[in-house]
N, C-alpha and C. Protein backbone atom coordinates (compact mmCIF):
# COMPACT_ATOMS: atom_id res chain seq x y z
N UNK A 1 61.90 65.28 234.36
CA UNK A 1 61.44 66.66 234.42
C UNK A 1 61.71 67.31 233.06
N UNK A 2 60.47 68.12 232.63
CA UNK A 2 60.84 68.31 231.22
C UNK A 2 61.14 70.30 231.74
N UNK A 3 61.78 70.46 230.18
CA UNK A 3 62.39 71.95 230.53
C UNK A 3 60.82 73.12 230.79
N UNK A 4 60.27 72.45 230.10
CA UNK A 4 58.97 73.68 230.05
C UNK A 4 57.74 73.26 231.11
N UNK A 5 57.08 74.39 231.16
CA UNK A 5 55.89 74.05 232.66
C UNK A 5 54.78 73.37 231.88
N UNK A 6 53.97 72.57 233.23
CA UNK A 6 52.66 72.13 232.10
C UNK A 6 51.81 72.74 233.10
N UNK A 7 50.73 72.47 232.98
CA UNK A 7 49.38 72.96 233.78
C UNK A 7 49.74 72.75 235.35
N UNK A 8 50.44 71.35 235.64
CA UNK A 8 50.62 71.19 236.87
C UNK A 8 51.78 70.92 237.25
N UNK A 9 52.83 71.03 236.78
CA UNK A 9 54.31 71.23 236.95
C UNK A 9 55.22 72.06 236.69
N UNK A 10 56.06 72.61 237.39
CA UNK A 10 56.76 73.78 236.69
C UNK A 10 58.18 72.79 235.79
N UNK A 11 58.63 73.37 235.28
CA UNK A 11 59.61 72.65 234.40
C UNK A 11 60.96 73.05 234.71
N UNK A 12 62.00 72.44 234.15
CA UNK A 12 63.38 72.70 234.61
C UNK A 12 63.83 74.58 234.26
N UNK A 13 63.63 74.84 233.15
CA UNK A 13 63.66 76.59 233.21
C UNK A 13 63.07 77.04 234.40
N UNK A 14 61.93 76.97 234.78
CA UNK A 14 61.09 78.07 235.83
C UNK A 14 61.70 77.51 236.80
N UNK A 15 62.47 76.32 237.10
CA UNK A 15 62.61 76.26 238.51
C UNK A 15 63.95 76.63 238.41
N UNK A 16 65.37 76.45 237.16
CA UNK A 16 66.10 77.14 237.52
C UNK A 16 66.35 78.56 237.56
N UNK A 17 65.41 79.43 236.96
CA UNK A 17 65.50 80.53 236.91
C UNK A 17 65.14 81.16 238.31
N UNK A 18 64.30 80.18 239.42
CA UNK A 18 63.09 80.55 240.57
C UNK A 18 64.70 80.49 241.91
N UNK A 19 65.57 79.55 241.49
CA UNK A 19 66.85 79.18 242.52
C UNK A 19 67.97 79.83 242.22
N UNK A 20 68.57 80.29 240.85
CA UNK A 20 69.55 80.79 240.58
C UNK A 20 69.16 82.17 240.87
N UNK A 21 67.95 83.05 240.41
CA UNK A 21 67.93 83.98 241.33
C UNK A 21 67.96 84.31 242.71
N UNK A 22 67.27 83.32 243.64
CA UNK A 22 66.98 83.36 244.96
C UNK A 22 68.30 83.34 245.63
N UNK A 23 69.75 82.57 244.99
CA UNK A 23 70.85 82.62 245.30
C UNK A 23 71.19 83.64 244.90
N UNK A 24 71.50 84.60 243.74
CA UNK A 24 71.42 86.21 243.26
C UNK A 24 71.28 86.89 244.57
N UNK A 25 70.04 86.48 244.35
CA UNK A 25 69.23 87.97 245.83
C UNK A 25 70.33 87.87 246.76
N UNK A 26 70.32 86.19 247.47
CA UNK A 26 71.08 86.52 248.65
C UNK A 26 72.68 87.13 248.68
N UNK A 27 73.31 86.86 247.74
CA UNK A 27 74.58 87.18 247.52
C UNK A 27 74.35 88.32 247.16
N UNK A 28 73.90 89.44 246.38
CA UNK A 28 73.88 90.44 246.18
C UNK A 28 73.45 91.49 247.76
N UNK A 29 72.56 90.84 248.40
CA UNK A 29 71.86 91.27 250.18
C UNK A 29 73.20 91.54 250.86
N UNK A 30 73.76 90.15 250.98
CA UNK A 30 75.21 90.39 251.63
C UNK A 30 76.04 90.76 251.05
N UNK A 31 76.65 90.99 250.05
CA UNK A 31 77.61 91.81 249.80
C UNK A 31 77.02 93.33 249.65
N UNK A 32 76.21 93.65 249.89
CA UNK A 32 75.51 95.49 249.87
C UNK A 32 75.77 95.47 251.51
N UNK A 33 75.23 94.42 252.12
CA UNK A 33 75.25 94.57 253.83
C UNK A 33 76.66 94.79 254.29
N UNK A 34 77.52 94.17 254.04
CA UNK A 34 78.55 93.89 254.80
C UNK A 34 79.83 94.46 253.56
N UNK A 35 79.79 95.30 252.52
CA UNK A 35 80.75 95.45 251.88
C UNK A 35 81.85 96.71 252.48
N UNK A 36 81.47 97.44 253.66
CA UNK A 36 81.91 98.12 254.49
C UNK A 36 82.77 97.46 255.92
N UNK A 37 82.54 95.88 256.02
CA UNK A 37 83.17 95.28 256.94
C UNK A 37 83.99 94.02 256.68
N UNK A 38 84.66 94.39 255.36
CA UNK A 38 85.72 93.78 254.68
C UNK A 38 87.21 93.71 254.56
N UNK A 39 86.93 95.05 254.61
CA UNK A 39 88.58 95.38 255.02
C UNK A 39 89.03 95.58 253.18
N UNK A 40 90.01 95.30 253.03
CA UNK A 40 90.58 95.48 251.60
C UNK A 40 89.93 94.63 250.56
N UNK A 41 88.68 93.75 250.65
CA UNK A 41 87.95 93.34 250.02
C UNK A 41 86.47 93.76 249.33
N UNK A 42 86.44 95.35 249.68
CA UNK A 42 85.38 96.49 249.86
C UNK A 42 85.28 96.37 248.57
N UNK A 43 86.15 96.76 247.75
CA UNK A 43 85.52 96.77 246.59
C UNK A 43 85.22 96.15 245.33
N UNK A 44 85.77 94.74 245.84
CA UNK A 44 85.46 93.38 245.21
C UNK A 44 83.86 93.29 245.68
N UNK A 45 83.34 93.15 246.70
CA UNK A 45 81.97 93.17 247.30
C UNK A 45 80.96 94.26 246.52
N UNK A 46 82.18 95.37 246.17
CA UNK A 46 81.25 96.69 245.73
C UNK A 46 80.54 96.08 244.27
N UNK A 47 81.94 95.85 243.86
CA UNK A 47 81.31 95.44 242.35
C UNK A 47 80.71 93.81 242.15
N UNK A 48 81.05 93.24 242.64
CA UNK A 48 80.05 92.06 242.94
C UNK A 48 78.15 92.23 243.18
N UNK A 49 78.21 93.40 244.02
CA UNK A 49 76.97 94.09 244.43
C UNK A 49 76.37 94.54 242.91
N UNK A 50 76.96 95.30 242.26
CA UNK A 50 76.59 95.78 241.24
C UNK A 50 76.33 94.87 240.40
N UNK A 51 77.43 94.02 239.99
CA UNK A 51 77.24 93.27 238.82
C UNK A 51 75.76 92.25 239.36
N UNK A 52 75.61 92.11 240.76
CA UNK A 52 74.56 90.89 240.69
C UNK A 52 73.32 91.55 240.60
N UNK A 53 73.19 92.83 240.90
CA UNK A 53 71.79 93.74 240.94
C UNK A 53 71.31 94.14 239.67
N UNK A 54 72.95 94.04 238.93
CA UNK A 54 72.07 94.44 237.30
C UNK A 54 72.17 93.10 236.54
N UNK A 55 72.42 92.00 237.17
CA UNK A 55 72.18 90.65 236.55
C UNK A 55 70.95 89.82 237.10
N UNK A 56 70.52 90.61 238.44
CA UNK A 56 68.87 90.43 238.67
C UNK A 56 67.57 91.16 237.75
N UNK A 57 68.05 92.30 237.33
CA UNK A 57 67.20 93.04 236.39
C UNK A 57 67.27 92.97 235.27
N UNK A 58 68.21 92.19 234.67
CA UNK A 58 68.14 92.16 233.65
C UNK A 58 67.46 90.27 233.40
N UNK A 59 67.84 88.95 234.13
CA UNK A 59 66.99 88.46 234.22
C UNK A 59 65.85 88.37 234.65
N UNK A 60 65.11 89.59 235.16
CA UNK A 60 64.07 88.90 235.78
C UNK A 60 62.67 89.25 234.23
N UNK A 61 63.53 90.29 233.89
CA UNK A 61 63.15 90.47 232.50
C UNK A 61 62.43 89.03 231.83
N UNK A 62 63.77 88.18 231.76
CA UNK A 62 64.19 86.72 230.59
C UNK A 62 62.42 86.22 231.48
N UNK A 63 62.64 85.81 233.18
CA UNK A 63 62.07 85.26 233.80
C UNK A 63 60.45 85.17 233.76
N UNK A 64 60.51 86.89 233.60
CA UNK A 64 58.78 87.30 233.55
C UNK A 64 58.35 87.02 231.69
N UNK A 65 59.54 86.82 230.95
CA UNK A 65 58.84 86.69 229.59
C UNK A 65 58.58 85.19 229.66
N UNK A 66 59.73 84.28 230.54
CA UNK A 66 59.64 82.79 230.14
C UNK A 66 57.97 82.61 231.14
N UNK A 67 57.58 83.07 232.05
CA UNK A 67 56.27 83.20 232.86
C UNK A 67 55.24 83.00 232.07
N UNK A 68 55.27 84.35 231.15
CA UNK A 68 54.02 84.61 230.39
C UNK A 68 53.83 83.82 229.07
N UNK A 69 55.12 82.97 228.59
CA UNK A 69 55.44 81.98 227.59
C UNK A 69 54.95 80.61 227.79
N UNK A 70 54.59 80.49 229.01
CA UNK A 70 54.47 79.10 229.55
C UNK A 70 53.41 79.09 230.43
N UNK A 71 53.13 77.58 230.41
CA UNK A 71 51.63 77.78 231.45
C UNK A 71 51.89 77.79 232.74
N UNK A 72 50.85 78.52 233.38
CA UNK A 72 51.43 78.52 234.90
C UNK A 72 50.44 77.24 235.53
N UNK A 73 51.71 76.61 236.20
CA UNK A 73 50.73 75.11 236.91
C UNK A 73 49.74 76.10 237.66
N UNK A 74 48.55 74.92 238.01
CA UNK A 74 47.53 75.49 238.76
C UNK A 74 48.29 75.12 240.26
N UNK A 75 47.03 75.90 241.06
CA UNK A 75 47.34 75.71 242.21
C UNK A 75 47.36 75.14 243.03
N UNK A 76 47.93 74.02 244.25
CA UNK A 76 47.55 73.09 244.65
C UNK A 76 46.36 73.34 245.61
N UNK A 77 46.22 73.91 245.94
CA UNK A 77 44.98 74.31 247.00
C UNK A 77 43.73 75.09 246.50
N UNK A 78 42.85 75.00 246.72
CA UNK A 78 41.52 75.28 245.91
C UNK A 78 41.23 76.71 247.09
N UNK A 79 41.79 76.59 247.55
CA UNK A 79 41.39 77.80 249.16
C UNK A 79 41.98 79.20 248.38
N UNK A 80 40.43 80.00 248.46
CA UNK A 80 40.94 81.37 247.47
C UNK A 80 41.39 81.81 248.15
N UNK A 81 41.84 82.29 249.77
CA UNK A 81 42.38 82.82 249.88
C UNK A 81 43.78 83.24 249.72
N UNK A 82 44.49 81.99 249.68
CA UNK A 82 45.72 81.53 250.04
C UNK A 82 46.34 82.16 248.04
N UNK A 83 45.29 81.19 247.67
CA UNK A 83 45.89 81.80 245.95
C UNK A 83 45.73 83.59 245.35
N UNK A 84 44.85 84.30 246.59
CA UNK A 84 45.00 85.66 246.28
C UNK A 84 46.32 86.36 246.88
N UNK A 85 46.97 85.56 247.86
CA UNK A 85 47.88 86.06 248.50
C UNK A 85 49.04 85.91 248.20
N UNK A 86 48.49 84.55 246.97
CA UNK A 86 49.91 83.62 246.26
C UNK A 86 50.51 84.67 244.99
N UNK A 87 49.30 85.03 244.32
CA UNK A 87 49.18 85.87 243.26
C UNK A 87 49.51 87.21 243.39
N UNK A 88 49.06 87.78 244.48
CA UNK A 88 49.59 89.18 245.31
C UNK A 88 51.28 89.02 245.28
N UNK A 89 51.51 88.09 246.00
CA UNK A 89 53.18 88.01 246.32
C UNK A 89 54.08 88.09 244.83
N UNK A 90 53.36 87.03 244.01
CA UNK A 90 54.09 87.09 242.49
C UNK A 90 54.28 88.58 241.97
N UNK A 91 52.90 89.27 242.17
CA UNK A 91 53.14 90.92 241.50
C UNK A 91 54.13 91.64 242.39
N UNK A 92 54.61 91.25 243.68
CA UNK A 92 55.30 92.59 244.09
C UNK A 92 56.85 91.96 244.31
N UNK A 93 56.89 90.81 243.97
CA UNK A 93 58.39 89.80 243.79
C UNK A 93 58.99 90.34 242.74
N UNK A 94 58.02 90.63 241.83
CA UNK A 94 58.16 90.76 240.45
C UNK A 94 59.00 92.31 240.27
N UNK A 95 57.86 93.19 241.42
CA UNK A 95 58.11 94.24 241.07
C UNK A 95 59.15 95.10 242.01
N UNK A 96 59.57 94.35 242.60
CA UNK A 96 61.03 94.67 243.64
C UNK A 96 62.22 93.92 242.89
N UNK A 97 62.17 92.75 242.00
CA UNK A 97 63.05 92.80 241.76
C UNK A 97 63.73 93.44 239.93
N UNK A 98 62.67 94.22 239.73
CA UNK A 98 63.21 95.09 238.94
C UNK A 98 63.34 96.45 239.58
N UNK A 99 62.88 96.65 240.80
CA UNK A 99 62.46 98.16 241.51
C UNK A 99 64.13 98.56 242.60
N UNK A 100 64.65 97.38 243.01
CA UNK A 100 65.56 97.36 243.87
C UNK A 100 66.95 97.38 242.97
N UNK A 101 67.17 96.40 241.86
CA UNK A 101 68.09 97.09 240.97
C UNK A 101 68.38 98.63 240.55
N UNK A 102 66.89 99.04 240.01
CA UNK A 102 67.09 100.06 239.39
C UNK A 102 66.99 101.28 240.44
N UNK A 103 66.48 101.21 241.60
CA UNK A 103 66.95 102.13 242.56
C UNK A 103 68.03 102.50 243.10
N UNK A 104 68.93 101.10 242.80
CA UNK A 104 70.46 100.99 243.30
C UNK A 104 71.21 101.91 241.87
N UNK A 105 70.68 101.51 241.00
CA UNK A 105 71.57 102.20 239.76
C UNK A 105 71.12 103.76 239.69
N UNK A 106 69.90 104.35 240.13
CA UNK A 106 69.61 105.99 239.99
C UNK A 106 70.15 106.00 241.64
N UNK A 107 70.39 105.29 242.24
CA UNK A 107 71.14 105.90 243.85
C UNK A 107 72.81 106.51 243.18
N UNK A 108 73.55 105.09 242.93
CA UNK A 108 74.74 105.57 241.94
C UNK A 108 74.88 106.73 241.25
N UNK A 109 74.17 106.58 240.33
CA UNK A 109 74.04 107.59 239.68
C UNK A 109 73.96 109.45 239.92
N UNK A 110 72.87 109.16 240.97
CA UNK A 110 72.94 110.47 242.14
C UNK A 110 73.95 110.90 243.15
N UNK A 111 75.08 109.74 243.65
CA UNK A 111 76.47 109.71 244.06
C UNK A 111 77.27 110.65 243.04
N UNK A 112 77.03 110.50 241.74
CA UNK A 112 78.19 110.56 240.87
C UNK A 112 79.00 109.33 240.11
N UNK A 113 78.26 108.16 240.68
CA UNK A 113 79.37 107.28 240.40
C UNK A 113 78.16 106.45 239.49
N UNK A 114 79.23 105.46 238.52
CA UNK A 114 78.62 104.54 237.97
C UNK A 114 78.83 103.28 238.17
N UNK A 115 77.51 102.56 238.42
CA UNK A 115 77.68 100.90 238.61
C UNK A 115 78.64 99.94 237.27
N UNK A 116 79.16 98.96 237.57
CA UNK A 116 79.98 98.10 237.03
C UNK A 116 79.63 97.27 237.05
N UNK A 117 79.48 96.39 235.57
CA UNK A 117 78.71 94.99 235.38
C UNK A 117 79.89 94.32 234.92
N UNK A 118 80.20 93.52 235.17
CA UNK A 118 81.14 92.36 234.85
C UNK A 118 82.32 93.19 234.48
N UNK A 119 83.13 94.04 235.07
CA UNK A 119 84.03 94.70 234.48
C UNK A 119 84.36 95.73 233.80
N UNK A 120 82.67 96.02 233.50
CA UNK A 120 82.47 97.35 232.62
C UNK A 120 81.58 98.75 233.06
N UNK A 121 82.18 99.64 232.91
CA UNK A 121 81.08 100.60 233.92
C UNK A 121 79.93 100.85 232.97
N UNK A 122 79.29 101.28 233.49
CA UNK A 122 77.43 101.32 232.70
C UNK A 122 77.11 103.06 233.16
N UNK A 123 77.22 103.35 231.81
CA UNK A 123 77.42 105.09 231.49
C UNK A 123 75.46 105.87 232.22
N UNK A 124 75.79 106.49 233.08
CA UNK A 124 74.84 107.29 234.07
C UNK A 124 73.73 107.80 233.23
N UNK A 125 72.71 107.74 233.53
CA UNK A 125 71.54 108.55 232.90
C UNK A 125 71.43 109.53 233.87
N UNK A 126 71.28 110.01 235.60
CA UNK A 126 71.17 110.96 236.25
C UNK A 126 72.65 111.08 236.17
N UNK A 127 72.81 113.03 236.52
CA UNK A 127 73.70 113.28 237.17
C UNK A 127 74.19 113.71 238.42
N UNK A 128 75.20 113.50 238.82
CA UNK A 128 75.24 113.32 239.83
C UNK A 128 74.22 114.66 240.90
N UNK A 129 73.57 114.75 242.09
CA UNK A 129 72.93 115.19 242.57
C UNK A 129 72.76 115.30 244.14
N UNK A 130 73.64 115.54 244.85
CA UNK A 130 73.71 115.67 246.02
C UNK A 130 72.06 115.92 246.83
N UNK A 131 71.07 116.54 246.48
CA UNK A 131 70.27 116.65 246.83
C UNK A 131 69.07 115.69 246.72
N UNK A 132 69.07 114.41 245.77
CA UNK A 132 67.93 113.43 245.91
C UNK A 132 69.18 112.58 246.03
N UNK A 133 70.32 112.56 246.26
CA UNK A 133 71.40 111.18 246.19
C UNK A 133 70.81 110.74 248.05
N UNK A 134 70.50 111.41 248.71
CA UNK A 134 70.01 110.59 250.22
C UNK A 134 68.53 110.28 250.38
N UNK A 135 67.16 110.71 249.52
CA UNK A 135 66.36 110.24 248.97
C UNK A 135 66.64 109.12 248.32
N UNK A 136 67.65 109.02 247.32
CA UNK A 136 67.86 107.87 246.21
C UNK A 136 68.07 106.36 247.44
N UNK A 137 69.25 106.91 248.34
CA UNK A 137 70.34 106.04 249.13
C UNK A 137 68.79 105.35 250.07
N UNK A 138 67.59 106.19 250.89
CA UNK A 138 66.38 105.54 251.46
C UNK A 138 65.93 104.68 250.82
N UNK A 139 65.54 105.15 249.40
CA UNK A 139 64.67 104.07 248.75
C UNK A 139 65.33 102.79 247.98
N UNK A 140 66.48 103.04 247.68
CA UNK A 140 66.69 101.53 247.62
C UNK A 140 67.05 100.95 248.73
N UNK A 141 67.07 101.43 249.66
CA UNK A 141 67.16 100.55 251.57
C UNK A 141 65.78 99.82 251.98
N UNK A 142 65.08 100.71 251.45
CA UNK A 142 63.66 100.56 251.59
C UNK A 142 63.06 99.77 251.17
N UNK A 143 63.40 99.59 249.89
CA UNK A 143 62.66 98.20 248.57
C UNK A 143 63.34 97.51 249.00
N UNK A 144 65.07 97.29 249.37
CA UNK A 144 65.47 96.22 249.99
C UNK A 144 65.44 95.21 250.95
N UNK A 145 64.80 95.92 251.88
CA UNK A 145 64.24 95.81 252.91
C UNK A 145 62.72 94.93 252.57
N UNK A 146 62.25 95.85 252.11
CA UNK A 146 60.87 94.97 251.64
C UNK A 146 60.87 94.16 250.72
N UNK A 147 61.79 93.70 250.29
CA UNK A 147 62.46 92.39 249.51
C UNK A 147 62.66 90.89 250.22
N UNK A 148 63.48 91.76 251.20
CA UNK A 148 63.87 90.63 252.15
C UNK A 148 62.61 89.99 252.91
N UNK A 149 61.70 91.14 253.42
CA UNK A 149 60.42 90.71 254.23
C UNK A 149 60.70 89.81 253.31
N UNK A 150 59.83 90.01 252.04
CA UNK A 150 58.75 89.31 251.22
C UNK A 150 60.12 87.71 250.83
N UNK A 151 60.99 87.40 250.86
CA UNK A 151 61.72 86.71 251.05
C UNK A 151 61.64 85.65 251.90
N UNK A 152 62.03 86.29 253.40
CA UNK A 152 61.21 85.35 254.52
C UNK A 152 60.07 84.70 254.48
N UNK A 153 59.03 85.19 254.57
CA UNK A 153 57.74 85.62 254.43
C UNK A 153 57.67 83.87 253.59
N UNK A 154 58.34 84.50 251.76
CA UNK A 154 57.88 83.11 251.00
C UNK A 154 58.48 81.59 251.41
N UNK A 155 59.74 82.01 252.39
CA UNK A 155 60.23 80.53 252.74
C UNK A 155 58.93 80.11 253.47
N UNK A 156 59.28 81.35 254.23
CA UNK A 156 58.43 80.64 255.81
C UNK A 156 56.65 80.11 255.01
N UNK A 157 56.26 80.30 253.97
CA UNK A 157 55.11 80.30 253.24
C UNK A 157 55.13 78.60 252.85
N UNK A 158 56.65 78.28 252.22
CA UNK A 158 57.11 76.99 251.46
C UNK A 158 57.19 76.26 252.56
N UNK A 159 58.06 76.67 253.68
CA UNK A 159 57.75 75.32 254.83
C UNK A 159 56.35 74.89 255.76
N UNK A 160 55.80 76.32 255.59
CA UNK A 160 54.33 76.28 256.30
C UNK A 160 53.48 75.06 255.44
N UNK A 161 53.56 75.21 253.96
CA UNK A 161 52.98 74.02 252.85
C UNK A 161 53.66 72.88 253.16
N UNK A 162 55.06 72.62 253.37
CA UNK A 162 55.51 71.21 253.57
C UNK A 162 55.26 70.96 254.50
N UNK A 163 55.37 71.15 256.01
CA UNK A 163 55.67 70.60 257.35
C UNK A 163 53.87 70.70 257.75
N UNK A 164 52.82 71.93 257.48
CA UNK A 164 51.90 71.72 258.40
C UNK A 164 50.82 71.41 257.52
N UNK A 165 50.82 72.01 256.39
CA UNK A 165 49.85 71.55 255.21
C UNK A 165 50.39 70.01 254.62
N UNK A 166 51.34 70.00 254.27
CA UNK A 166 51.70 68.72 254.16
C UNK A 166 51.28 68.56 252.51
N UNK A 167 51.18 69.72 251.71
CA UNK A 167 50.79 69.66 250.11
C UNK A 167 52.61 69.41 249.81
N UNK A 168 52.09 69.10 248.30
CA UNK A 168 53.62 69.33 247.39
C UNK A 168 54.26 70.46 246.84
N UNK A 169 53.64 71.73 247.41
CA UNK A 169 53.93 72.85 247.28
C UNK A 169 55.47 73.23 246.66
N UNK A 170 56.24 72.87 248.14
CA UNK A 170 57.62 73.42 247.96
C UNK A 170 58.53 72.19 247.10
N UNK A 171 57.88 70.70 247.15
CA UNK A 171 57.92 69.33 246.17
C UNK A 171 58.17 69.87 245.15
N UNK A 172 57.41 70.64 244.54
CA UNK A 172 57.28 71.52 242.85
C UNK A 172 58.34 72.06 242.67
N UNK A 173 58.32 72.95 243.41
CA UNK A 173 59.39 73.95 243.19
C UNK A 173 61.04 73.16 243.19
N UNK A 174 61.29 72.22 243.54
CA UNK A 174 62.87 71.72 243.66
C UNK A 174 63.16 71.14 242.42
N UNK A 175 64.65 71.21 242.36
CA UNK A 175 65.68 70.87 241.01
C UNK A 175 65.25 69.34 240.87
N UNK A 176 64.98 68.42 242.01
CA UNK A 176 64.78 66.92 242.00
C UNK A 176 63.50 66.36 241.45
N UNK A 177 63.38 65.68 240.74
CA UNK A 177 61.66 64.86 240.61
C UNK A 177 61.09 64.94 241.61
């Protein structure tokens, strides 16, 4: 497996960048979910939360430049529909996971408080605002939420290609030859 994509393979970058996030997401999901049912571990979870939400936005950055740097394999299926829906999903993957970070950081921000990346707090552009801080607190619940759909959604998409289509779909996508 070579590091870069060709027309019909993705390469070792796109696929580790496609898994090390997807592990991101989930660890960042659960520790936002459950950092209230920890007990004295609340705010290890808190900042864990933080640091992984602004280490999703800030790669997905790296991710969408290494995208547009490289060729995107074609598609295994010639069926337009499936590739308008494939292509649909890429734009709003794309755009939740810069949309769900940065909603979490202007939610913060509207608290009063500032998020913490690896140890360091990350100085507020809003101030604090009691009056859009429960607006702020919906919409990143909201994109989160519609994260996760679109989450499910792509497994259940990857096993639907292996088990009933029976293409190499989700084949592509793994760390293995």
């Amino acid at each position: 497996m070579g590091l870069t994509n060709t027309t019909s393979t993705y390469g070792f970058i796109s696929k580790f960048f496609h898994w090390i996030m997807a592990l991101m997401l989930i660890a960042a999901w659960i520790m936002g979910l459950f950092h209230d049912d920890v007990g004295s571990l609340k705010r290890t979870f808190i900042i864990a939360h933080y640091t992984l939400g602004i280490s999703v936005f800030l790669l997905v950055g790296f991710r969408l430049a290494w995208r547009l740097l490289n060729p995107t394999p074609a598609h295994v299926l010639k069926n337009k529909m499936l590739n308008i829906i494939s292509n649909t999903t890429f734009a709003f993957f794309y755009s939740l996971m810069f949309l769900v970070p940065a909603s979490g950081y202007v939610m913060m921000n509207f608290r009063g408080k500032n998020p913490v990346f690896f140890g360091y707090e990350i100085p507020a552009l809003f101030q604090n605002n009691q009056s859009l801080k429960e607006l702020a607190t919906e919409t990143h619940e909201l994109l989160t939420t519609l994260l996760l759909v679109l989450v499910i959604l792509h497994v259940a998409a990857a096993l639907f290609h292996h088990f009933i289509r029976k293409d190499p779909t989700l084949k592509r996508m793994l760390l293995s030859k």
